[in-house]
N, C-alpha and C. Protein backbone atom coordinates (compact mmCIF):
# COMPACT_ATOMS: atom_id res chain seq x y z
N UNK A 1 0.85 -1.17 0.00
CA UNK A 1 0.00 0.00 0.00
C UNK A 1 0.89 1.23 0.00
N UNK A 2 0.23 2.43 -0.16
CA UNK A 2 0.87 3.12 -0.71
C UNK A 2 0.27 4.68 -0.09
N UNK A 3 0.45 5.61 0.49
CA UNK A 3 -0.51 6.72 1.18
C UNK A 3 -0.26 7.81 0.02
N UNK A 4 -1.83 8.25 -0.43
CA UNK A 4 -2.20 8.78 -0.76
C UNK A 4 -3.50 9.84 -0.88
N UNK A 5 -4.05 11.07 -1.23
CA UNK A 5 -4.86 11.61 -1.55
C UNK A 5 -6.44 10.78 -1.82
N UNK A 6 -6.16 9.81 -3.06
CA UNK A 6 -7.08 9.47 -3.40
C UNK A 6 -7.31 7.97 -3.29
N UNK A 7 -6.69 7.67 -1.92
CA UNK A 7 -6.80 6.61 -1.39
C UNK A 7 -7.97 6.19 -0.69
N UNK A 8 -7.97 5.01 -0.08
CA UNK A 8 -9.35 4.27 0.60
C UNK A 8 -8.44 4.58 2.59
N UNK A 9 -8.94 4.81 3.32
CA UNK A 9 -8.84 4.69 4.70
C UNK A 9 -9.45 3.55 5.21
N UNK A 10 -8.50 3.39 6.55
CA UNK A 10 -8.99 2.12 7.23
C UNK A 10 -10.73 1.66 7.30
N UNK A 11 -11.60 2.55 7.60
CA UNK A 11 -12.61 2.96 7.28
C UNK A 11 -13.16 2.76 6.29
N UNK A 12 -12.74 2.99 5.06
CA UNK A 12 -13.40 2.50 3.84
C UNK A 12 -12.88 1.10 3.79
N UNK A 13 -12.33 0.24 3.91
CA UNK A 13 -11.46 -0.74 3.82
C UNK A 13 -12.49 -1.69 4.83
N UNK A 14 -12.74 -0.93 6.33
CA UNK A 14 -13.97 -2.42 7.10
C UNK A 14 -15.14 -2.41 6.25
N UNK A 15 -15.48 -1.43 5.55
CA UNK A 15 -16.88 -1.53 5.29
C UNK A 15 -16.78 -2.15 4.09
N UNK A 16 -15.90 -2.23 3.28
CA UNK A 16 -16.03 -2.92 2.26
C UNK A 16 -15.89 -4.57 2.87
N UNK A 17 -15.19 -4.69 3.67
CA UNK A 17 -15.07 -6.22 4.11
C UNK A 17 -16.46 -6.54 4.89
N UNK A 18 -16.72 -5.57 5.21
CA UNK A 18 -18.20 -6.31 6.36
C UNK A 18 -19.50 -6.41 5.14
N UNK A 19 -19.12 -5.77 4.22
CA UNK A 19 -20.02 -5.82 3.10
C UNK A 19 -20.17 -7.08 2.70
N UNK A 20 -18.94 -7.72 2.31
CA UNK A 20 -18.74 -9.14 2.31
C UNK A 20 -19.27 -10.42 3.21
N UNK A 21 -19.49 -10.06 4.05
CA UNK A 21 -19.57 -11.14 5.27
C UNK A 21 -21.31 -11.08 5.68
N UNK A 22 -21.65 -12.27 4.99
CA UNK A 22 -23.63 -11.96 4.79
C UNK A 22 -23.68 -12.38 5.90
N UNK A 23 -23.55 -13.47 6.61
CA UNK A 23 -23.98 -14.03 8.05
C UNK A 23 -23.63 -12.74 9.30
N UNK A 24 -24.61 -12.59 10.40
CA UNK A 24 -24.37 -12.02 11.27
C UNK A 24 -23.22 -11.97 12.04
N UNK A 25 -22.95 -13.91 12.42
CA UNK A 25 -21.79 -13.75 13.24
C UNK A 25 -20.25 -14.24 12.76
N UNK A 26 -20.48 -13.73 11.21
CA UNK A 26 -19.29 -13.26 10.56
C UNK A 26 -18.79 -11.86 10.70
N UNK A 27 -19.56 -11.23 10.46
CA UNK A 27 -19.54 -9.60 11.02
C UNK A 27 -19.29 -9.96 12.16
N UNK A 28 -20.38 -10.31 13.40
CA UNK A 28 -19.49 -10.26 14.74
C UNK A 28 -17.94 -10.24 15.40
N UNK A 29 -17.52 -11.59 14.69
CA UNK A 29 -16.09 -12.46 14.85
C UNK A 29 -15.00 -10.75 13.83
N UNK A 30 -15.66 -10.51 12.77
CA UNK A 30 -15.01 -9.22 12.44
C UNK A 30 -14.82 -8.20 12.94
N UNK A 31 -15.77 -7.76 13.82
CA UNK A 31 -15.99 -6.54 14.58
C UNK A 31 -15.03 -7.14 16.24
N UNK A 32 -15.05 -8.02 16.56
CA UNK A 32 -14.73 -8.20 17.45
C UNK A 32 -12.77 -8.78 17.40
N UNK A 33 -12.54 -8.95 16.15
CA UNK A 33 -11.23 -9.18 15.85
C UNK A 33 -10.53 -7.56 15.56
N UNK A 34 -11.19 -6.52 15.44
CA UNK A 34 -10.67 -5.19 14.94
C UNK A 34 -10.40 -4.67 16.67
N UNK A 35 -11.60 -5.08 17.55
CA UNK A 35 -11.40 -4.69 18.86
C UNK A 35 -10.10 -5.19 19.26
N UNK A 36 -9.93 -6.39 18.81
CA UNK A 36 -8.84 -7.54 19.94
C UNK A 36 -7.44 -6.35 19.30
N UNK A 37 -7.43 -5.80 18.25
CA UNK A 37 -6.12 -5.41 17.60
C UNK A 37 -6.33 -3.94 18.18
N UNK A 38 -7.52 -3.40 18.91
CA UNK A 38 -7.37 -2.36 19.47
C UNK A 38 -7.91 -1.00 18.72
N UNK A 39 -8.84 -1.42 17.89
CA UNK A 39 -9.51 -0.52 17.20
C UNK A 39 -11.19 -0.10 17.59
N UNK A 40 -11.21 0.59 18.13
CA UNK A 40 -12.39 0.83 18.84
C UNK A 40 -13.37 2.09 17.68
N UNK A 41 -14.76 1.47 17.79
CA UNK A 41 -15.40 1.81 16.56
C UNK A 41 -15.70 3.28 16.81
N UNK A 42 -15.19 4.20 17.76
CA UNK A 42 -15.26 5.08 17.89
C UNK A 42 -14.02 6.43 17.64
N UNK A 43 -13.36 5.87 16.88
CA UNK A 43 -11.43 6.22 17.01
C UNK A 43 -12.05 7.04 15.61
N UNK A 44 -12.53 7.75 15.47
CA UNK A 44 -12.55 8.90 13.88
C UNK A 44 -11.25 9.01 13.72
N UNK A 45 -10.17 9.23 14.27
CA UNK A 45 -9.08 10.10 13.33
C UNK A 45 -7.88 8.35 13.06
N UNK A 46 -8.24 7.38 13.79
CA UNK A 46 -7.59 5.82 13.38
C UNK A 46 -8.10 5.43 11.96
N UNK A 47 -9.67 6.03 11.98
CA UNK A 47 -10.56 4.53 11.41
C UNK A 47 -10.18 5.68 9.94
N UNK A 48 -9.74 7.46 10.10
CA UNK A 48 -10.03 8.16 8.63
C UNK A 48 -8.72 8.27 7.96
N UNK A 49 -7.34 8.40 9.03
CA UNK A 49 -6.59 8.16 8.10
C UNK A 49 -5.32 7.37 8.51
N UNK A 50 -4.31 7.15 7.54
CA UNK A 50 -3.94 7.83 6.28
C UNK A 50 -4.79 7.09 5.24
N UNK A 51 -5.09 7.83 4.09
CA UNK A 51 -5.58 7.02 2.93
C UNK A 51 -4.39 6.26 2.13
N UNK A 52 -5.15 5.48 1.99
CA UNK A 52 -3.60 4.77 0.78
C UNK A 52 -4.44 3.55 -0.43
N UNK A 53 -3.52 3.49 -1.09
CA UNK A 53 -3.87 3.08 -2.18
C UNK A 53 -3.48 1.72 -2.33
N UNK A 54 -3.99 0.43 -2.78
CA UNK A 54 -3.21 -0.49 -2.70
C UNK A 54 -2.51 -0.59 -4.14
N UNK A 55 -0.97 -0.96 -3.74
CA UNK A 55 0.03 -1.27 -5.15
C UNK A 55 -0.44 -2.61 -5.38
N UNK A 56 -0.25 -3.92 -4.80
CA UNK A 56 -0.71 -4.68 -5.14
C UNK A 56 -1.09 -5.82 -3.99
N UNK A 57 -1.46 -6.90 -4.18
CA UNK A 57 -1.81 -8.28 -3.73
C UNK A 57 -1.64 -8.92 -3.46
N UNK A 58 -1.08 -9.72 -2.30
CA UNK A 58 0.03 -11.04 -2.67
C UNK A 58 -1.43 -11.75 -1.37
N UNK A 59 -1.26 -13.22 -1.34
CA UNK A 59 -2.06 -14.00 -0.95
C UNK A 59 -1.33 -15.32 -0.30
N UNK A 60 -1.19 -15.59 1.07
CA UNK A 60 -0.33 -16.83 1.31
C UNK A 60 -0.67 -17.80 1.78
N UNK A 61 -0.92 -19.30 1.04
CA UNK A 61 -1.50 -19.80 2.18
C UNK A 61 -0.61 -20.42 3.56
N UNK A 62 -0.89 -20.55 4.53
CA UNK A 62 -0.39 -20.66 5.83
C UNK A 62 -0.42 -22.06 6.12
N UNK A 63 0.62 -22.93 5.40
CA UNK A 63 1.30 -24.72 5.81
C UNK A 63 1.97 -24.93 5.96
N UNK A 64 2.67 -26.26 5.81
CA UNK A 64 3.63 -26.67 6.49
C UNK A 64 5.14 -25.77 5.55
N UNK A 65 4.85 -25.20 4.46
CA UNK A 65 5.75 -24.69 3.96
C UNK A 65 6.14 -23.38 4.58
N UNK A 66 5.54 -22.54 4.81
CA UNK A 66 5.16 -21.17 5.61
C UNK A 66 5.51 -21.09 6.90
N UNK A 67 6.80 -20.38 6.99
CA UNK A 67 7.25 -19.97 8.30
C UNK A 67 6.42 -19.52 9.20
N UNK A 68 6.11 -20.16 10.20
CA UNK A 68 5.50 -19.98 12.00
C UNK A 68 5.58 -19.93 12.71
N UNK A 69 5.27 -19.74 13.63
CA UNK A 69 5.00 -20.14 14.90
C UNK A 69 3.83 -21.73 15.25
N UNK A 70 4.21 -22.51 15.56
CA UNK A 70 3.37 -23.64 15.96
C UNK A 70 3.31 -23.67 17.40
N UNK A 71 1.92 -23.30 18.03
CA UNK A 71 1.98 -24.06 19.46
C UNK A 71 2.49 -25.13 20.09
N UNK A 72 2.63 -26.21 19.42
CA UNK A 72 3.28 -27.69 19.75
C UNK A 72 4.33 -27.68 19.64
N UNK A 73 5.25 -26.92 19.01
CA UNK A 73 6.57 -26.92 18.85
C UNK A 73 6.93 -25.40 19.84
N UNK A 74 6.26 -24.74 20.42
CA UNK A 74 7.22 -23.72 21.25
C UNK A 74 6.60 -23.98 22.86
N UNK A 75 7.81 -23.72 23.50
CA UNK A 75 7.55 -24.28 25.28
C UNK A 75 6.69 -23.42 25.84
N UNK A 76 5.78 -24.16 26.37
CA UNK A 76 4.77 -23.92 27.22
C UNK A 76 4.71 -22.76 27.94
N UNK A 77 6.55 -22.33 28.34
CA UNK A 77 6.51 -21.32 29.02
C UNK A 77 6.48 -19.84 28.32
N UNK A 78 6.74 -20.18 27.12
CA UNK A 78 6.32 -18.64 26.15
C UNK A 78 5.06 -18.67 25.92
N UNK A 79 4.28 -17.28 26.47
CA UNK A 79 2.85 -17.19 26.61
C UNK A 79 2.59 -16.47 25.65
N UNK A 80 3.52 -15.43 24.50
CA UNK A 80 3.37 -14.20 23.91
C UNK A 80 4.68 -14.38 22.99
N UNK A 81 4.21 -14.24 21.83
CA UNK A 81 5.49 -13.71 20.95
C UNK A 81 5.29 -13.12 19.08
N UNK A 82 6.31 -12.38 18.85
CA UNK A 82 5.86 -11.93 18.12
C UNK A 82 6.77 -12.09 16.91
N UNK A 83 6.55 -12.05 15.37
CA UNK A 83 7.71 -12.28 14.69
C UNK A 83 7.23 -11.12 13.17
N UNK A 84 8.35 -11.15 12.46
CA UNK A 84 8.13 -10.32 11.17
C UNK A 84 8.95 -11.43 10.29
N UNK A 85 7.97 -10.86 8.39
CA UNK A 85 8.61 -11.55 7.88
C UNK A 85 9.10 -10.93 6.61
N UNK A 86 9.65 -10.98 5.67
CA UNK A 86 10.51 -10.23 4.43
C UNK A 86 9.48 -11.17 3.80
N UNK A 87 8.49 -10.53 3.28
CA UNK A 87 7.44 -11.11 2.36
C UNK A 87 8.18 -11.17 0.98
N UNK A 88 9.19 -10.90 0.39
CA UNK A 88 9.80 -10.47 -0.84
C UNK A 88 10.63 -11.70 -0.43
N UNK A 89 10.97 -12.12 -0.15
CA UNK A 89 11.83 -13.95 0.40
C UNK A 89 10.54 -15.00 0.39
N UNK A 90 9.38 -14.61 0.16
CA UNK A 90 8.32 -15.86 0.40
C UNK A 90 7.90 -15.56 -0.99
N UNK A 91 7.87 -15.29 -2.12
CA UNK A 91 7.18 -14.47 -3.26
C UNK A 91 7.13 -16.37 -4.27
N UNK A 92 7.70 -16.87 -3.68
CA UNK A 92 7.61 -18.15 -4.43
C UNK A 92 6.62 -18.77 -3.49
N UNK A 93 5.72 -18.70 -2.44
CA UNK A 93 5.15 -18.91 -1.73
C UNK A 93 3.20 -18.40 -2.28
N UNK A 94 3.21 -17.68 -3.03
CA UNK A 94 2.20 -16.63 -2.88
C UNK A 94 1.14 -17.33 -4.14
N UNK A 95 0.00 -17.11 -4.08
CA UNK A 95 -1.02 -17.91 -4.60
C UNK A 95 -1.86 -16.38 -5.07
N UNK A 96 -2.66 -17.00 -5.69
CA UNK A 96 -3.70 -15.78 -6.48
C UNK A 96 -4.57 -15.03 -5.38
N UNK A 97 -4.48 -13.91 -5.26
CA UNK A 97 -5.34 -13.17 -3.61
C UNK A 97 -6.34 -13.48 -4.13
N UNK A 98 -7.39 -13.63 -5.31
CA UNK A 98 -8.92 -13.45 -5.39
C UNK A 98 -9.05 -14.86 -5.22
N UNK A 99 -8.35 -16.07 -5.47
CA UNK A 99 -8.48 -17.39 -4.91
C UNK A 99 -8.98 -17.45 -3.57
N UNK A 100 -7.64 -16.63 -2.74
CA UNK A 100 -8.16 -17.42 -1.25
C UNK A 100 -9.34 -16.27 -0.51
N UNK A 101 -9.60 -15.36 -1.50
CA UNK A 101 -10.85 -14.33 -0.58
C UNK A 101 -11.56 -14.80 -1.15
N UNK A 102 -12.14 -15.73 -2.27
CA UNK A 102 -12.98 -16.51 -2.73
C UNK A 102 -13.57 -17.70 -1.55
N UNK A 103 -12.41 -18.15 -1.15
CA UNK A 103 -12.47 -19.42 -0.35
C UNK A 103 -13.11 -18.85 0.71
N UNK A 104 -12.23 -17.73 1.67
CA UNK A 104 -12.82 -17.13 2.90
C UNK A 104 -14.09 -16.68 2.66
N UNK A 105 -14.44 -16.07 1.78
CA UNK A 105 -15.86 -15.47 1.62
C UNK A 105 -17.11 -16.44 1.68
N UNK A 106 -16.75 -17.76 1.13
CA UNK A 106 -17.46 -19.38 0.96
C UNK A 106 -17.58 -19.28 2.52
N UNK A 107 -16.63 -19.70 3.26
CA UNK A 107 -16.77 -20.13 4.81
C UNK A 107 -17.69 -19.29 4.88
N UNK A 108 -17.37 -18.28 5.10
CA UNK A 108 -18.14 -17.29 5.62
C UNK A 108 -20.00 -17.28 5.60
């Protein structure tokens, strides 16, 4: 993404996703996953900017190929952790985005 003028804001961006999500407690599990990340539906100047534009798409699916974190493999005693990844090192990894929002949208 890319910040711009004639960009979409976080804001335009839920409503297009909740647009998506016909069942009630798909929206719910959505509305309530924006809370868990600390976005409270009352934040005007979070939810308006920056605008940005998206450059492009990438789509991953998340297996045994795809660097993680696995619960079963880290000790019990790490309760919290966090990691980043160089998405430009996984690019042989990446599948068609309208594939898997196809798929999610099905569950849904």
């Amino acid at each position: 993404m890319v910040e711009g003028p004639d960009g979409e804001c976080l804001d335009d961006m839920i409503q297009s996703i909740a647009k998506l999500l016909l069942r009630e407690a798909a929206r719910r599990s959505f509305e309530n996953a924006l809370l868990r990340r600390g976005l409270m539906p009352d934040d005007a100047t979070a939810r308006s900017t920056p605008r940005a534009l998206i450059r492009s798409l990438k789509a991953f699916p998340v297996n045994v190929s795809f660097p993680r974190l696995v619960r079963s493999s880290v000790p019990s005693a790490v309760i919290e952790a966090e990691y980043l990844l160089e998405l430009r090192a996984l690019d042989h990894l990446s599948v068609e985005a309208d594939a898997v929002l196809s798929a999610f949208a099905e569950q849904q």
